[in-house]
PDB file of N, CA and C in Angstrom:
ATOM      1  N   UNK A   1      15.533  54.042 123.605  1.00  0.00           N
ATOM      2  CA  UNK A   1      16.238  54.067 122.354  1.00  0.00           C
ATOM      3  C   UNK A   1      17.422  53.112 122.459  1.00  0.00           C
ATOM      4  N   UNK A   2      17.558  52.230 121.487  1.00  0.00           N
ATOM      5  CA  UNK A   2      19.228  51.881 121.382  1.00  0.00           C
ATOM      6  C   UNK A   2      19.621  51.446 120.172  1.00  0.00           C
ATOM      7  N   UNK A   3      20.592  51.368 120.131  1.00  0.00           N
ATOM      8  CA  UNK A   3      21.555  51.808 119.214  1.00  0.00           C
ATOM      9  C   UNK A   3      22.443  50.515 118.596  1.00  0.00           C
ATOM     10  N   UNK A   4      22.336  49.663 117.909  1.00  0.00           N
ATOM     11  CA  UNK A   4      23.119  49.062 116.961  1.00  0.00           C
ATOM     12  C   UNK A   4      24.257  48.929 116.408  1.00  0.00           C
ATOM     13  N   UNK A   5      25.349  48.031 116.219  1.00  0.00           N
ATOM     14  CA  UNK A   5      26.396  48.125 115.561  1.00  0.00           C
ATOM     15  C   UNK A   5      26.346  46.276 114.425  1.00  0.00           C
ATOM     16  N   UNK A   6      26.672  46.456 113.042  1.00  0.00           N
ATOM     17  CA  UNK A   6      26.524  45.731 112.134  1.00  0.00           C
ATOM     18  C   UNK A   6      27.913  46.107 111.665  1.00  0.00           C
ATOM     19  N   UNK A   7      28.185  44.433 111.223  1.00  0.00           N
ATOM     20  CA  UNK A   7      29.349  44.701 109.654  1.00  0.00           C
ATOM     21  C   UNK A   7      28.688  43.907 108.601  1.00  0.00           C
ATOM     22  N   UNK A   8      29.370  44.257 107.681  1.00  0.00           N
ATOM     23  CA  UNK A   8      29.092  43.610 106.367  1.00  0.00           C
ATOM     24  C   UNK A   8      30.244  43.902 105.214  1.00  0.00           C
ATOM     25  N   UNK A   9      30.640  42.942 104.584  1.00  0.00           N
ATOM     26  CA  UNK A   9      32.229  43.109 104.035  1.00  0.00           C
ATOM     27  C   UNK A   9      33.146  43.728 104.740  1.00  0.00           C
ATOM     28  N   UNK A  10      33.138  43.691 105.780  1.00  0.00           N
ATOM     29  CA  UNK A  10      33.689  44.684 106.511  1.00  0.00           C
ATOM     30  C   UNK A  10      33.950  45.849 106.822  1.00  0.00           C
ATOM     31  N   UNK A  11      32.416  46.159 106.493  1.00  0.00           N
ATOM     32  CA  UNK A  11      32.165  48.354 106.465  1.00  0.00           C
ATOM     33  C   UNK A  11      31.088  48.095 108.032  1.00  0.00           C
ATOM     34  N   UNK A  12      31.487  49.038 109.155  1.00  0.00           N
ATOM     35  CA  UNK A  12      30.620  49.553 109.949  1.00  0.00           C
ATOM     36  C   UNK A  12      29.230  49.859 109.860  1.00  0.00           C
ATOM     37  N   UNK A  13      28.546  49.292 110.469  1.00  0.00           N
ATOM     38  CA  UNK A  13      27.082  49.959 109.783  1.00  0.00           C
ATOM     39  C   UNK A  13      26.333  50.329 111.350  1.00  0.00           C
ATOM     40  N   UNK A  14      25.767  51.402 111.405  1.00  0.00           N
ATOM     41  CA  UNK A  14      24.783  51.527 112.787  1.00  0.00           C
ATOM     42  C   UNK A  14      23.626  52.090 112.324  1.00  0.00           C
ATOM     43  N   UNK A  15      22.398  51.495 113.446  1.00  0.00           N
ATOM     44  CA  UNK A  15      21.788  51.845 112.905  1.00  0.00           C
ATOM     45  C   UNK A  15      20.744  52.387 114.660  1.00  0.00           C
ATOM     46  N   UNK A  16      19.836  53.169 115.045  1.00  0.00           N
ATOM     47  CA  UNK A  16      19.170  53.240 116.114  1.00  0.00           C
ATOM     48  C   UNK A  16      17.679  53.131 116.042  1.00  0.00           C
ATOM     49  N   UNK A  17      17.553  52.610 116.872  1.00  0.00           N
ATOM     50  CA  UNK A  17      15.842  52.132 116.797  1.00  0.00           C
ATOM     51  C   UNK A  17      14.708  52.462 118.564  1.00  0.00           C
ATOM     52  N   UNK A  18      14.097  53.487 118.818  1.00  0.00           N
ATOM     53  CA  UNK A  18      13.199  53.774 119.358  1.00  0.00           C
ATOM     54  C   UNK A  18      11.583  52.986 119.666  1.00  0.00           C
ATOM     55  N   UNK A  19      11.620  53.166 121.119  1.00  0.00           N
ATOM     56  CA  UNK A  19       9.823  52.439 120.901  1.00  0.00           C
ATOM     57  C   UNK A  19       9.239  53.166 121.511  1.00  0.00           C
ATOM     58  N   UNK A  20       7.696  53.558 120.723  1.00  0.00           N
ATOM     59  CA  UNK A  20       7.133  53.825 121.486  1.00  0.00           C
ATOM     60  C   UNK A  20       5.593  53.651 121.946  1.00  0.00           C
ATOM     61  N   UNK A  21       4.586  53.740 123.122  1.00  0.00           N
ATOM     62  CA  UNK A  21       3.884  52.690 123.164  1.00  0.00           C
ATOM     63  C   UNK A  21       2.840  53.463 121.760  1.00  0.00           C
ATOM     64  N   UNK A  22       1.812  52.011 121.727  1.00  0.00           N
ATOM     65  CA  UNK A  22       1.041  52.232 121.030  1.00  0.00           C
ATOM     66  C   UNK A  22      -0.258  52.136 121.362  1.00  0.00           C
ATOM     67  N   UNK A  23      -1.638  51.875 120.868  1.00  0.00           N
ATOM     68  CA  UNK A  23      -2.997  52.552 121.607  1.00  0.00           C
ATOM     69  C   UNK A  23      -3.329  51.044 122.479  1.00  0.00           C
ATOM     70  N   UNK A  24      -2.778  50.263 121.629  1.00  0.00           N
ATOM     71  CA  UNK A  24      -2.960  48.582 122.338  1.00  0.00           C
ATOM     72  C   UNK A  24      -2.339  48.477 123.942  1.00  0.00           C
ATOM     73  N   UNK A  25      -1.631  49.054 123.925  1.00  0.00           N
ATOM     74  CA  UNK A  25      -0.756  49.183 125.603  1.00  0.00           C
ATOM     75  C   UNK A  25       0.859  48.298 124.361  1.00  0.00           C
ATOM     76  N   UNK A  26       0.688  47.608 123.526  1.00  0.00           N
ATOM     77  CA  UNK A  26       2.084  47.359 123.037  1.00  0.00           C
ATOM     78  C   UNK A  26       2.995  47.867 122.499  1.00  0.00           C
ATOM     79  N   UNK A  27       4.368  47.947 122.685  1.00  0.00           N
ATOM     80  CA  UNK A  27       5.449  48.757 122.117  1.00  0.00           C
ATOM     81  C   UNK A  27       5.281  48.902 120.558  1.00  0.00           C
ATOM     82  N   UNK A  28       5.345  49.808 119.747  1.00  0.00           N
ATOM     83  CA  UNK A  28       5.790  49.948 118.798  1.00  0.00           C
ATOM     84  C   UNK A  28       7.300  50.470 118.223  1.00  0.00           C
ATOM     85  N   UNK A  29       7.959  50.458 117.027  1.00  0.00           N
ATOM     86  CA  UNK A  29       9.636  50.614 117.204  1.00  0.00           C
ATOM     87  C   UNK A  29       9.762  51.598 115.813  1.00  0.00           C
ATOM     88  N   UNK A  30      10.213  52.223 116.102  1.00  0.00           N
ATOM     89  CA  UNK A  30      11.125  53.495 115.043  1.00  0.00           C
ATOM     90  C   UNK A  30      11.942  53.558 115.083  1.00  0.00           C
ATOM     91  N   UNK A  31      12.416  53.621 113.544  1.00  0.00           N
ATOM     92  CA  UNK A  31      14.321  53.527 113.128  1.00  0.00           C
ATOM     93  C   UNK A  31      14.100  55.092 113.200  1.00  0.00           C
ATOM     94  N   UNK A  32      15.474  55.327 113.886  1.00  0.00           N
ATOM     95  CA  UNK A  32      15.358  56.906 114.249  1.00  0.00           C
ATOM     96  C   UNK A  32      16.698  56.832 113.240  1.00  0.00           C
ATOM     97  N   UNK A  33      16.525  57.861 112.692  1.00  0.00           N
ATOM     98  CA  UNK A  33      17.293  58.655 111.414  1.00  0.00           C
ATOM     99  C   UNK A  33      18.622  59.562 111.961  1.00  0.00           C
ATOM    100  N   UNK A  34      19.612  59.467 111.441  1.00  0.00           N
ATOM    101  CA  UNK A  34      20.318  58.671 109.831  1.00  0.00           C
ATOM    102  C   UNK A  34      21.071  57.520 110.515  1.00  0.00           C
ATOM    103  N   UNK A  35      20.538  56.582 109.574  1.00  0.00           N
ATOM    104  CA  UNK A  35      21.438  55.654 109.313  1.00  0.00           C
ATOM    105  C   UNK A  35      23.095  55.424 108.639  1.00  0.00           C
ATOM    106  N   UNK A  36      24.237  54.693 109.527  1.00  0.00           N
ATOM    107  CA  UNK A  36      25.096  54.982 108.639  1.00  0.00           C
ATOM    108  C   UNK A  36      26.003  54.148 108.652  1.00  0.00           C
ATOM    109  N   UNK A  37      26.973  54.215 107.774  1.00  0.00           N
ATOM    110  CA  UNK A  37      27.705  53.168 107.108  1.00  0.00           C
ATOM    111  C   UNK A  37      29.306  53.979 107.479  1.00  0.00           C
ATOM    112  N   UNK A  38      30.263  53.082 107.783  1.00  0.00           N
ATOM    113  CA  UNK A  38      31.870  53.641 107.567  1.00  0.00           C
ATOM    114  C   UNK A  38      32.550  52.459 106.925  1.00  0.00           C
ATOM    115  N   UNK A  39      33.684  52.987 106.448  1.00  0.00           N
ATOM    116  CA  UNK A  39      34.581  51.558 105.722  1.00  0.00           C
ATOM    117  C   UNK A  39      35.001  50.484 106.603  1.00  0.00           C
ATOM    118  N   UNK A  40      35.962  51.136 107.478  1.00  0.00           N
ATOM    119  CA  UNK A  40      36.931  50.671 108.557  1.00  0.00           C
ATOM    120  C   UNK A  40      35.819  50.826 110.262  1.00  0.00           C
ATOM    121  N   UNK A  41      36.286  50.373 111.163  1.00  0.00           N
ATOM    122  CA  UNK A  41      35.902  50.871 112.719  1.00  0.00           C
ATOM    123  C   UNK A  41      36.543  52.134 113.124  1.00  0.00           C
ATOM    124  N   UNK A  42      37.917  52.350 112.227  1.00  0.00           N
ATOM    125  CA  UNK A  42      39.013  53.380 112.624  1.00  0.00           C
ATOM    126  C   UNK A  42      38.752  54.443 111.917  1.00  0.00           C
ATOM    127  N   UNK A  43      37.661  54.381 111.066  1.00  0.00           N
ATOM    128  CA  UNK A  43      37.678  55.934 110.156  1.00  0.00           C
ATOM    129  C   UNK A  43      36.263  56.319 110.765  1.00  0.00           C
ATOM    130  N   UNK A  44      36.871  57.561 110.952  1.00  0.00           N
ATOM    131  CA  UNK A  44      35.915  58.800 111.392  1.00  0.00           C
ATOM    132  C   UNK A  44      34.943  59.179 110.224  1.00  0.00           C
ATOM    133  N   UNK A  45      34.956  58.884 109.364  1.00  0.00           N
ATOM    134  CA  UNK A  45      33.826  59.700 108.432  1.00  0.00           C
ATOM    135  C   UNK A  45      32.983  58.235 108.370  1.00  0.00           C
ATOM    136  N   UNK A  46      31.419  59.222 109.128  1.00  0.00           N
ATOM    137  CA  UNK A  46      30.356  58.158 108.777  1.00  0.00           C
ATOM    138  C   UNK A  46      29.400  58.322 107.354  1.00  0.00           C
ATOM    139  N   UNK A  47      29.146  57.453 106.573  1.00  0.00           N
ATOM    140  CA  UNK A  47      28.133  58.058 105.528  1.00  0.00           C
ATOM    141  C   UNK A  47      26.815  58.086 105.493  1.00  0.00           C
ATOM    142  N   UNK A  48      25.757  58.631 105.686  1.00  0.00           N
ATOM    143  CA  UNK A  48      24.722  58.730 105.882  1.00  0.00           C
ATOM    144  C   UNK A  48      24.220  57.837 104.652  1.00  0.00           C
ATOM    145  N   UNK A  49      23.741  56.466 105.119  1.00  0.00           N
ATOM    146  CA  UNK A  49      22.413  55.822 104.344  1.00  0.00           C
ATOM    147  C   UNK A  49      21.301  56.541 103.758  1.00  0.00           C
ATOM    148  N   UNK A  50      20.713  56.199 102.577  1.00  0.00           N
ATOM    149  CA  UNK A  50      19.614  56.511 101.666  1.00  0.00           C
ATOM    150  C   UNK A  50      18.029  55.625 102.982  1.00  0.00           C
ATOM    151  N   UNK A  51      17.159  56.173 103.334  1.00  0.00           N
ATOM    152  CA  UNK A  51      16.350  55.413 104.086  1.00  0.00           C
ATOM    153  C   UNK A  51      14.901  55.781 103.520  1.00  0.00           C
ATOM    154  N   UNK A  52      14.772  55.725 101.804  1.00  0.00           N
ATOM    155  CA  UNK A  52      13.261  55.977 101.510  1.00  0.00           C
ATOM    156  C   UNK A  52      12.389  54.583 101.429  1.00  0.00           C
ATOM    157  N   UNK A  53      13.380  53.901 101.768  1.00  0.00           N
ATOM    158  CA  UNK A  53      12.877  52.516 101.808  1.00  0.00           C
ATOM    159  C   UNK A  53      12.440  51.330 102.532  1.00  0.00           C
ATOM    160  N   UNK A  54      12.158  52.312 103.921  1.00  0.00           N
ATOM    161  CA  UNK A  54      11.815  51.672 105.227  1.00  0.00           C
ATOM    162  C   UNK A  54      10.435  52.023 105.215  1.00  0.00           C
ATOM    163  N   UNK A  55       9.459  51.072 106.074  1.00  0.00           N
ATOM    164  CA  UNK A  55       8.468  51.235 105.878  1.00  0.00           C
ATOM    165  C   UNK A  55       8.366  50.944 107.695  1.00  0.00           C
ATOM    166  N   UNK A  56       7.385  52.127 108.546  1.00  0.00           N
ATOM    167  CA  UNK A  56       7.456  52.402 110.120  1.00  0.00           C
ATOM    168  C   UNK A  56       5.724  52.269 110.038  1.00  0.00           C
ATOM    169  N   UNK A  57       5.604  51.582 111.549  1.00  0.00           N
ATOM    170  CA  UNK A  57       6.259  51.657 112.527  1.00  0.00           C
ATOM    171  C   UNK A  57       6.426  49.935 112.621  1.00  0.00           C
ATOM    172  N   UNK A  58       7.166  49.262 113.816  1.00  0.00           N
ATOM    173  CA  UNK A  58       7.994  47.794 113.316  1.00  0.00           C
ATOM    174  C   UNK A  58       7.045  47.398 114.833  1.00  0.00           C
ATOM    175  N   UNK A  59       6.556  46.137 114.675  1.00  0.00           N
ATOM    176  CA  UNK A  59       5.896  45.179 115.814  1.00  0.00           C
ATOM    177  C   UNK A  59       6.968  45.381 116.771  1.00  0.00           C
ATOM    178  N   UNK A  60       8.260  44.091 115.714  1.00  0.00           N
ATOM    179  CA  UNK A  60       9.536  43.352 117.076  1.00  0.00           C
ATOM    180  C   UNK A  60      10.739  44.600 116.693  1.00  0.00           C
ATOM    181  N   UNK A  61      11.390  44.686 117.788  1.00  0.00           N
ATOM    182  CA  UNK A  61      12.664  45.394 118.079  1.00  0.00           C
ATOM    183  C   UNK A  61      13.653  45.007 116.851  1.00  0.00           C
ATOM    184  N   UNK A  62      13.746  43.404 116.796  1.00  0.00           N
ATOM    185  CA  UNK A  62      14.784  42.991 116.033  1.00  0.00           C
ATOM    186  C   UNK A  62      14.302  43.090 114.458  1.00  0.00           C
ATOM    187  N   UNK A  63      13.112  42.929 114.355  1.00  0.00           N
ATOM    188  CA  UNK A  63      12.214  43.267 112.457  1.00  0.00           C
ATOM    189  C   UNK A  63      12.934  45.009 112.158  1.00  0.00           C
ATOM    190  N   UNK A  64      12.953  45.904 113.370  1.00  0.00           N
ATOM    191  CA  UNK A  64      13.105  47.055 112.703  1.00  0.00           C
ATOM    192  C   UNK A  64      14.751  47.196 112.539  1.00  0.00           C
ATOM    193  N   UNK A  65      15.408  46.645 113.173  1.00  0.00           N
ATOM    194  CA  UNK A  65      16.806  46.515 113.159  1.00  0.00           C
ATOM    195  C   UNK A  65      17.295  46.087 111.694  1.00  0.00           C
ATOM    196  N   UNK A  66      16.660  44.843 111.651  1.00  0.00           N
ATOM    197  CA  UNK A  66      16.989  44.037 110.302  1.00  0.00           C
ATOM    198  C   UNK A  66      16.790  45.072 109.060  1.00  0.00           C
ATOM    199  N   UNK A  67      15.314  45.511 109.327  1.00  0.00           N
ATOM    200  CA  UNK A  67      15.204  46.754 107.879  1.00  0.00           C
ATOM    201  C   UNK A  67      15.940  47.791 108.111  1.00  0.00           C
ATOM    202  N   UNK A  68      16.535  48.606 109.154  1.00  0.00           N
ATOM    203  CA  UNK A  68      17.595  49.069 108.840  1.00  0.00           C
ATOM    204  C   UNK A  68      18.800  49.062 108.544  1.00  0.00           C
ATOM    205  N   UNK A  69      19.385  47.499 108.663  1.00  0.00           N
ATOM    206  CA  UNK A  69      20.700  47.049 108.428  1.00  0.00           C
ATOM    207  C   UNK A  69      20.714  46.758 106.915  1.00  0.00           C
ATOM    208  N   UNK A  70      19.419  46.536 106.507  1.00  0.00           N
ATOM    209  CA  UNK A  70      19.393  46.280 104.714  1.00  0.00           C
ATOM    210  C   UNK A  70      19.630  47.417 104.128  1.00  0.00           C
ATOM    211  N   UNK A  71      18.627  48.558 104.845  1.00  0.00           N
ATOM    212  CA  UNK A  71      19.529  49.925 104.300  1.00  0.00           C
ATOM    213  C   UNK A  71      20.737  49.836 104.017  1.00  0.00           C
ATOM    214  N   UNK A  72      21.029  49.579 105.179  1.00  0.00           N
ATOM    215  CA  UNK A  72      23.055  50.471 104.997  1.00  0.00           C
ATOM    216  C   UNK A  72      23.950  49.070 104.382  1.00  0.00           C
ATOM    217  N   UNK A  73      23.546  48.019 104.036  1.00  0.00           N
ATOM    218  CA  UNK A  73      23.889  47.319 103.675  1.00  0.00           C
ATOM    219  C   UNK A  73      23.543  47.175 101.633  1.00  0.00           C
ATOM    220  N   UNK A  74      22.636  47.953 101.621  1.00  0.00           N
ATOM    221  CA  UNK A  74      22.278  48.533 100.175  1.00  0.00           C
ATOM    222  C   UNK A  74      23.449  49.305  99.710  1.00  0.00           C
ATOM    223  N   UNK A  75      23.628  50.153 100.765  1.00  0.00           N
ATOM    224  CA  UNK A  75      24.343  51.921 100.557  1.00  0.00           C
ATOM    225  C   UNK A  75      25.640  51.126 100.568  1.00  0.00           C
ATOM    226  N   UNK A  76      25.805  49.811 101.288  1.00  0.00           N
ATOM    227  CA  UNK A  76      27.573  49.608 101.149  1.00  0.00           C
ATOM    228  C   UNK A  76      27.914  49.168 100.211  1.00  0.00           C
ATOM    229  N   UNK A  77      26.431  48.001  99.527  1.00  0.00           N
ATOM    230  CA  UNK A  77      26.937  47.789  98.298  1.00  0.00           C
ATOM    231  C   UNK A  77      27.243  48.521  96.963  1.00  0.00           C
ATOM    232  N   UNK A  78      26.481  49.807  96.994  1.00  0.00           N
ATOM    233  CA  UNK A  78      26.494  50.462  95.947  1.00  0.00           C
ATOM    234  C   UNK A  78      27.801  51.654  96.193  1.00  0.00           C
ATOM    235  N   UNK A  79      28.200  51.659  97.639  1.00  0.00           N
ATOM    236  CA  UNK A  79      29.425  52.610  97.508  1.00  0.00           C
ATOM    237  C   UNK A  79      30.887  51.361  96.734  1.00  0.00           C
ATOM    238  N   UNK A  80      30.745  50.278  97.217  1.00  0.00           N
ATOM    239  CA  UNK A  80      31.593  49.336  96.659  1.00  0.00           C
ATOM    240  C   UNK A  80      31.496  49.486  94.967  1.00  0.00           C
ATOM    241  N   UNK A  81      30.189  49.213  94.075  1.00  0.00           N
ATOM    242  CA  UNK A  81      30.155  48.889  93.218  1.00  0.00           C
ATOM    243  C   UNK A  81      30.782  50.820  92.464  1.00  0.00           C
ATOM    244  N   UNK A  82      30.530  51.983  92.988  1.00  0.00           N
ATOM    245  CA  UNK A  82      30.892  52.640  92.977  1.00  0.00           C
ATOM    246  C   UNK A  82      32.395  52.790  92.488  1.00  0.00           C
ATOM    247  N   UNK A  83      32.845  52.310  93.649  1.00  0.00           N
ATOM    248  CA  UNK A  83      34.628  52.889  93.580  1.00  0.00           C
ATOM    249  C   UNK A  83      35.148  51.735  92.637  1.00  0.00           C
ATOM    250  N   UNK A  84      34.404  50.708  92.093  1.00  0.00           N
ATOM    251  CA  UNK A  84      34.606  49.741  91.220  1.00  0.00           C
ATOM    252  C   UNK A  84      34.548  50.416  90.254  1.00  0.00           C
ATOM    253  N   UNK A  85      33.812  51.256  89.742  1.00  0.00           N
ATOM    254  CA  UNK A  85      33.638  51.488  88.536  1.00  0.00           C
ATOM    255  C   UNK A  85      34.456  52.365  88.497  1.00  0.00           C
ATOM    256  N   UNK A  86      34.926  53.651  89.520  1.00  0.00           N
ATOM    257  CA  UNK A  86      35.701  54.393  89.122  1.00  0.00           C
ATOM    258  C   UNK A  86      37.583  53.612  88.598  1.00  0.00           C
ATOM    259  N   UNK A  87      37.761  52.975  89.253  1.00  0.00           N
ATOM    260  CA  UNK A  87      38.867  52.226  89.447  1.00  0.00           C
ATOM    261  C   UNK A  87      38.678  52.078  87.856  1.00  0.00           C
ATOM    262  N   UNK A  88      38.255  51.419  87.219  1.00  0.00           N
ATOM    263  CA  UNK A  88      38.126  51.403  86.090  1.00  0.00           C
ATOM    264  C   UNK A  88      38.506  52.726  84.759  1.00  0.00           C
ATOM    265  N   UNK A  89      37.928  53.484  85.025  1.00  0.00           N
ATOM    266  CA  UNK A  89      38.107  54.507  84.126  1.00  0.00           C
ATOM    267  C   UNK A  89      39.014  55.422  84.036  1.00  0.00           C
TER     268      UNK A  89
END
């Protein structure tokens, strides 16, 4: 198993990814669940990513990484566009 660290606008994102073999003798890779997102490196509250949108199991190590960083990179944009809108009203 290991474990990931991503930014993006500058929100924390991790994500962990598992292999395991498959009938070929070759690795296969699983994003192991939850994925998550923080604002800062310094804030303790992580937010658990939305992940109905991954599709398992991943050939390369780095293919399953990438689809999980789009996750939480979804979830950051929409917590952004979020507090945008509240700011507003």
């Amino acid at each position: 198993m290991e474990t990931r660290l991503d930014t993006f606008n500058g929100w924390q994102m991790m994500a962990t990814v598992e292999s395991r073999p498959a009938m070929t003798g070759n690795s296969r890779y699983y994003i192991v669940l939850p994925l998550a997102y923080k604002e800062f490196s310094m804030s303790e509250a992580m937010h658990p990513a939305t992940s109905s949108h991954i599709s398992a199991p991943f050939d390369n190590l780095d293919d399953a990484f990438q689809a999980a960083f789009g996750v939480c990179r979804r979830a950051v944009m929409n917590a952004i566009k979020l507090r945008n809108l509240q700011s507003f009203s």
